[in-house]
C-alpha atoms as a PDB file:
ATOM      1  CA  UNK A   1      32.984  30.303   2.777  1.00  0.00           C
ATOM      2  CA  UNK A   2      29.479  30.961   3.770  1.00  0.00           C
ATOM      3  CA  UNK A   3      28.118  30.955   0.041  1.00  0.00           C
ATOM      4  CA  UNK A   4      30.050  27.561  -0.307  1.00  0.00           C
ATOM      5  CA  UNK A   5      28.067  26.446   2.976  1.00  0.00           C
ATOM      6  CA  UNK A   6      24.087  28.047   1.753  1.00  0.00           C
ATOM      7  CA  UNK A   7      24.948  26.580  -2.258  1.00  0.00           C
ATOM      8  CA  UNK A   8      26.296  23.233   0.077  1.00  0.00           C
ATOM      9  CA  UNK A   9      22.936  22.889   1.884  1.00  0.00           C
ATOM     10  CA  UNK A  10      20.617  24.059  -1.126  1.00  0.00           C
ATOM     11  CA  UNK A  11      21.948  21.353  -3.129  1.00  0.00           C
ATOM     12  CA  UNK A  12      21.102  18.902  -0.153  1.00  0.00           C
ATOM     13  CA  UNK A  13      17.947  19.967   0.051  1.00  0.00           C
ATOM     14  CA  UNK A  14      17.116  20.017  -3.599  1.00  0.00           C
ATOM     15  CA  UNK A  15      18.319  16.136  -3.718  1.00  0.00           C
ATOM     16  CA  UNK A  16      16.031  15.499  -0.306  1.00  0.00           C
ATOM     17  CA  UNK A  17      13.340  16.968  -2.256  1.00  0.00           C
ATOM     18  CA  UNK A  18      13.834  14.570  -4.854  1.00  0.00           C
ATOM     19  CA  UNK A  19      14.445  11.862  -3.525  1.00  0.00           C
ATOM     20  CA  UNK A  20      11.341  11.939  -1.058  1.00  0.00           C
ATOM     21  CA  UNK A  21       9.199  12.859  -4.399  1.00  0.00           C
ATOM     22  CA  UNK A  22      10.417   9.603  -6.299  1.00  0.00           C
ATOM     23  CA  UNK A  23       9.999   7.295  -3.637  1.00  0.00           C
ATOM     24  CA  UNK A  24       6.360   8.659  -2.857  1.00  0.00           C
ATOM     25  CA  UNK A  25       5.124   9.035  -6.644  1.00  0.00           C
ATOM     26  CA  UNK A  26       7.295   5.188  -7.201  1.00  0.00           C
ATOM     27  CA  UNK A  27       5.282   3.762  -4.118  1.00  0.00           C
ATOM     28  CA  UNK A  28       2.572   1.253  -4.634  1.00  0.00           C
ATOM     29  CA  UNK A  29       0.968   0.059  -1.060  1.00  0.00           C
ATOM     30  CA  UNK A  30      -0.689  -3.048  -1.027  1.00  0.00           C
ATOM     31  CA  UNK A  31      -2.815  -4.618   1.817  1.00  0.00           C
ATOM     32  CA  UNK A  32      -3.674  -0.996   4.314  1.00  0.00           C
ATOM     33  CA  UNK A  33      -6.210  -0.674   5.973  1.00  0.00           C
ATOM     34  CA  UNK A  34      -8.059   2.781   6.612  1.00  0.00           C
ATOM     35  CA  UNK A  35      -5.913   3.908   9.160  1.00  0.00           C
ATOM     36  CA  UNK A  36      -2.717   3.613   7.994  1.00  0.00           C
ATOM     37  CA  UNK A  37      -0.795   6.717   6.411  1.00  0.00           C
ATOM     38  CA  UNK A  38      -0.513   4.863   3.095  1.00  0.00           C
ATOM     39  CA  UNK A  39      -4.479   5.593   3.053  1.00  0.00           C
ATOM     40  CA  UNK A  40      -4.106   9.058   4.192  1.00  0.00           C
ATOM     41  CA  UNK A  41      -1.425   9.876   1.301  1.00  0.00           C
ATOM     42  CA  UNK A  42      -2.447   7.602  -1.845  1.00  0.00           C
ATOM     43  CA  UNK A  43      -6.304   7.070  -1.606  1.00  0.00           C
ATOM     44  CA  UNK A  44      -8.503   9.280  -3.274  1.00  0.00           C
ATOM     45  CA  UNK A  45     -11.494  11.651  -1.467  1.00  0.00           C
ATOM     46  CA  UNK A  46     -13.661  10.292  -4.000  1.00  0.00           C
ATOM     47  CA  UNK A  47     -12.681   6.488  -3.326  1.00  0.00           C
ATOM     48  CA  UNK A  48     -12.343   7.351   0.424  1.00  0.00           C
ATOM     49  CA  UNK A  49     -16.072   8.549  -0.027  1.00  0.00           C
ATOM     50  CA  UNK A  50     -17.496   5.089  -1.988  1.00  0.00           C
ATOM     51  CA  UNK A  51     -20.025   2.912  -0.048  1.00  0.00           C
ATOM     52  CA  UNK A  52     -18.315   0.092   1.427  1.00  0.00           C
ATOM     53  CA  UNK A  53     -21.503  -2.695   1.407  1.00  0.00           C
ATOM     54  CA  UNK A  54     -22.050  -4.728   3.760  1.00  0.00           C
ATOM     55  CA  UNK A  55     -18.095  -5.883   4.943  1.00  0.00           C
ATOM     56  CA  UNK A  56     -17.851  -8.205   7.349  1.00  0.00           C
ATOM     57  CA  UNK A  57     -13.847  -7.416   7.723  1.00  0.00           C
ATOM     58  CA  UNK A  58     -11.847  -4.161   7.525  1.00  0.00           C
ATOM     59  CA  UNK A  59     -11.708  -3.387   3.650  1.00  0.00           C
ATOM     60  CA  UNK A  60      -7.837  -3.902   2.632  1.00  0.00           C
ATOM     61  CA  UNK A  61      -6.580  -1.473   0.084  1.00  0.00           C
ATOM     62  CA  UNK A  62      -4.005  -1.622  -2.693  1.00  0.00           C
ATOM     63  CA  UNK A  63      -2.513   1.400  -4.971  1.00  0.00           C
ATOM     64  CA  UNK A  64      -1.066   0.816  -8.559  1.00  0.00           C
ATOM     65  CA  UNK A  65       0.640   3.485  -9.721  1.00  0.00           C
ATOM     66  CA  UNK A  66       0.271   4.395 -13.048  1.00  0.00           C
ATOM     67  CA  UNK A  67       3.163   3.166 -15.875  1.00  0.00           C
ATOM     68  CA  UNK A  68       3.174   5.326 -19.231  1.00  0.00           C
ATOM     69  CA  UNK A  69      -0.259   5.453 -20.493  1.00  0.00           C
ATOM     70  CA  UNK A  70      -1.825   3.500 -17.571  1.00  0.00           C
ATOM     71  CA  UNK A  71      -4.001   5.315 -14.888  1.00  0.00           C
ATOM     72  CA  UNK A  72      -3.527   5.067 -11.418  1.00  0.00           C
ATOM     73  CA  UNK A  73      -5.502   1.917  -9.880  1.00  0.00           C
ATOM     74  CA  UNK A  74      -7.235   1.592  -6.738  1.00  0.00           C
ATOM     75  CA  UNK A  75      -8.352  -1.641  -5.192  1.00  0.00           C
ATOM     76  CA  UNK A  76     -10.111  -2.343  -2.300  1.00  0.00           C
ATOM     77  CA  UNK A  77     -10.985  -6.106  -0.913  1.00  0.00           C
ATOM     78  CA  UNK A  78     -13.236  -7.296   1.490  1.00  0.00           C
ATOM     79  CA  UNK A  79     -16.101 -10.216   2.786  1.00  0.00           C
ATOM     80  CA  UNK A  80     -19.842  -8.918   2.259  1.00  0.00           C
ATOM     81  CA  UNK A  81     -22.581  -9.759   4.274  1.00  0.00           C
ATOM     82  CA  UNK A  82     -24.906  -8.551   1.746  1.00  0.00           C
ATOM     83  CA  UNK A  83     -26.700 -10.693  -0.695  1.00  0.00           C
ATOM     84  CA  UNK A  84     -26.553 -10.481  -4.480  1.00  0.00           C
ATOM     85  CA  UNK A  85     -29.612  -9.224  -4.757  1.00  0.00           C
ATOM     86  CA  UNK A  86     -29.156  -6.165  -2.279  1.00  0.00           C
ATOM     87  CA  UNK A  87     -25.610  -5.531  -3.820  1.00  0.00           C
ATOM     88  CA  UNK A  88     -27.342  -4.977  -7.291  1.00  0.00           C
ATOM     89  CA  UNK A  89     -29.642  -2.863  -6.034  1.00  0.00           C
ATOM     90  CA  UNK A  90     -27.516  -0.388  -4.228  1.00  0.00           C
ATOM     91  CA  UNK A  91     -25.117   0.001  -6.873  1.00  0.00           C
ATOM     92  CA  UNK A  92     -27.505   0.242  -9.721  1.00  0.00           C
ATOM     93  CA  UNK A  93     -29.278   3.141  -7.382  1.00  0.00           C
ATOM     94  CA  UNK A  94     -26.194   4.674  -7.900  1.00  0.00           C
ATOM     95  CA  UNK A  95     -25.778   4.666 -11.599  1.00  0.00           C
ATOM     96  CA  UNK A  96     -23.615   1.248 -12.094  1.00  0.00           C
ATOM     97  CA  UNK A  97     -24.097  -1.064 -15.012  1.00  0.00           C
ATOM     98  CA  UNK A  98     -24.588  -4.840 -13.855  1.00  0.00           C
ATOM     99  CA  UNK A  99     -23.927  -8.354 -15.536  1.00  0.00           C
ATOM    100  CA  UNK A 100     -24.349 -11.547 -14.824  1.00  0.00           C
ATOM    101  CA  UNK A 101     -22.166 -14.223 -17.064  1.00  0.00           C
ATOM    102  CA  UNK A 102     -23.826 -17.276 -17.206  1.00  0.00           C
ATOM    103  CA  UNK A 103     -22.504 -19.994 -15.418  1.00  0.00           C
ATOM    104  CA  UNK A 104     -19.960 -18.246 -13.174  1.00  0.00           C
ATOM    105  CA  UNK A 105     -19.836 -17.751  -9.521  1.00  0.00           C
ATOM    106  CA  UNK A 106     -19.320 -14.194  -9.837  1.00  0.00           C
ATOM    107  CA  UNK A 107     -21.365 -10.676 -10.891  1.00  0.00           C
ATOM    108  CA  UNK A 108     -19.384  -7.644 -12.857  1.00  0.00           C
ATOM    109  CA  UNK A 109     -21.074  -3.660 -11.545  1.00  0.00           C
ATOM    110  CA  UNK A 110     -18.987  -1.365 -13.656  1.00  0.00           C
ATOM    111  CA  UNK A 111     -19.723   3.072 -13.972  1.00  0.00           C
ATOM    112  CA  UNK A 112     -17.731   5.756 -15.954  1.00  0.00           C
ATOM    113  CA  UNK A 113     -18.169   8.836 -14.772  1.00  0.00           C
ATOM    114  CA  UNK A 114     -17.924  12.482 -17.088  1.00  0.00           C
ATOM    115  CA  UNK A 115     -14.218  12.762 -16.618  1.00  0.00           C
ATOM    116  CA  UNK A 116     -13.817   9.005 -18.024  1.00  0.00           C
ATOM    117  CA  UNK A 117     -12.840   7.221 -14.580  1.00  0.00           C
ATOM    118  CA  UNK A 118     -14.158   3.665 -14.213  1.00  0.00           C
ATOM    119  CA  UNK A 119     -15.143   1.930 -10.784  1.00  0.00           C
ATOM    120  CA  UNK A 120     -15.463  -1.690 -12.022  1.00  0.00           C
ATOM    121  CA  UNK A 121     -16.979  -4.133  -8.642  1.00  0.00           C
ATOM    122  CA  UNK A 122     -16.651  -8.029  -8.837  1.00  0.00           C
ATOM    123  CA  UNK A 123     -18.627  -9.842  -6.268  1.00  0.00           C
ATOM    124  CA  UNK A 124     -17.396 -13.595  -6.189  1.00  0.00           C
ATOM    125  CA  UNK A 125     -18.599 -16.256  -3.592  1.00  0.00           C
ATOM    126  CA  UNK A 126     -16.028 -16.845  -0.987  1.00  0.00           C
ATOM    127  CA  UNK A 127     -14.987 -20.686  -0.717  1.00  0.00           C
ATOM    128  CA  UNK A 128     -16.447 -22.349   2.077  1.00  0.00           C
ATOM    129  CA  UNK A 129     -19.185 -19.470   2.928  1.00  0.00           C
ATOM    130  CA  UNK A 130     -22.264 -17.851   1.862  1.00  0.00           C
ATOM    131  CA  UNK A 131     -20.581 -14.849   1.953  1.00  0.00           C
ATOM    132  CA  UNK A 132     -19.328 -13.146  -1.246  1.00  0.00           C
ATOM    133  CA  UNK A 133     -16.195 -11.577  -1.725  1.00  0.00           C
ATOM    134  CA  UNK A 134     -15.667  -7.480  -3.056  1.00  0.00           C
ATOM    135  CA  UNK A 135     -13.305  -6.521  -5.450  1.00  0.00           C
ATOM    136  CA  UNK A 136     -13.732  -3.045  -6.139  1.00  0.00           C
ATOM    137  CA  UNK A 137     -11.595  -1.165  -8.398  1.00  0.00           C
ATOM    138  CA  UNK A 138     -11.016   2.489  -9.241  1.00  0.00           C
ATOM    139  CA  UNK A 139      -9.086   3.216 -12.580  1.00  0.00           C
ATOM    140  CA  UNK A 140      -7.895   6.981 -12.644  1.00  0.00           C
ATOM    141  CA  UNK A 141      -9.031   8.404  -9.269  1.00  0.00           C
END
């Protein structure tokens, strides 16, 4: 009787296990902020650890998990004080890649690092401001 009870409750626990495993790898958080557990669990050192330029608001951040061959992705959005100018020049301090397409209302800062992650930043203006909005993405962190 008291094997049937310990082979009961190991077999609970193995299915707990499971269970709490599936919903936390299956989980893809969208719009935290960096106090929320969701940040604690799901974001990166390394993305924890990225400048955040200029923001006028609390960065919001959003996790894709990955599906087959697609990494994980990272995204964090937020309002920028900063100008175009001093965006380009902090990021390209740091190693990033910038373009300009002509004719748009928006600027592409991209880096790979060694390990073949990509941090790929879109600055776009904001409607109705001077302001431009970040949209800062980390594929495979």
């Amino acid at each position: 009787m008291n094997l049937a009870k310990i082979v009961g409750s190991s077999i609970a626990l193995a299915i707990c296990i499971i269970w709490s495993y599936s919903v936390y790898y299956f989980w893809e958080p969208s719009g935290f902020n960096q106090n929320s557990l969701a940040y604690f669990l799901k974001v990166d050192n390394e993305v924890k650890s990225f400048p955040i330029l200029g923001a006028i608001k609390e960065p919001l951040y959003k996790v894709g998990a990955a599906d087959g061959l697609k990494r994980t992705a990272v995204i964090v959005d937020y309002p920028t004080k900063y100008s175009e100018k001093h965006l380009t020049q902090e990021l390209e301090f740091i190693d990033f890649i910038c373009r300009f397409p002509p004719q748009e209302a928006y600027f592409i800062c991209e880096k790979t690092d060694k390990q073949k992650r990509v941090i790929s930043a879109i600055f776009s203006k904001k409607k109705g401001t001077d302001n431009l909005k970040a949209n800062i993405t980390f594929i495979g962190f």
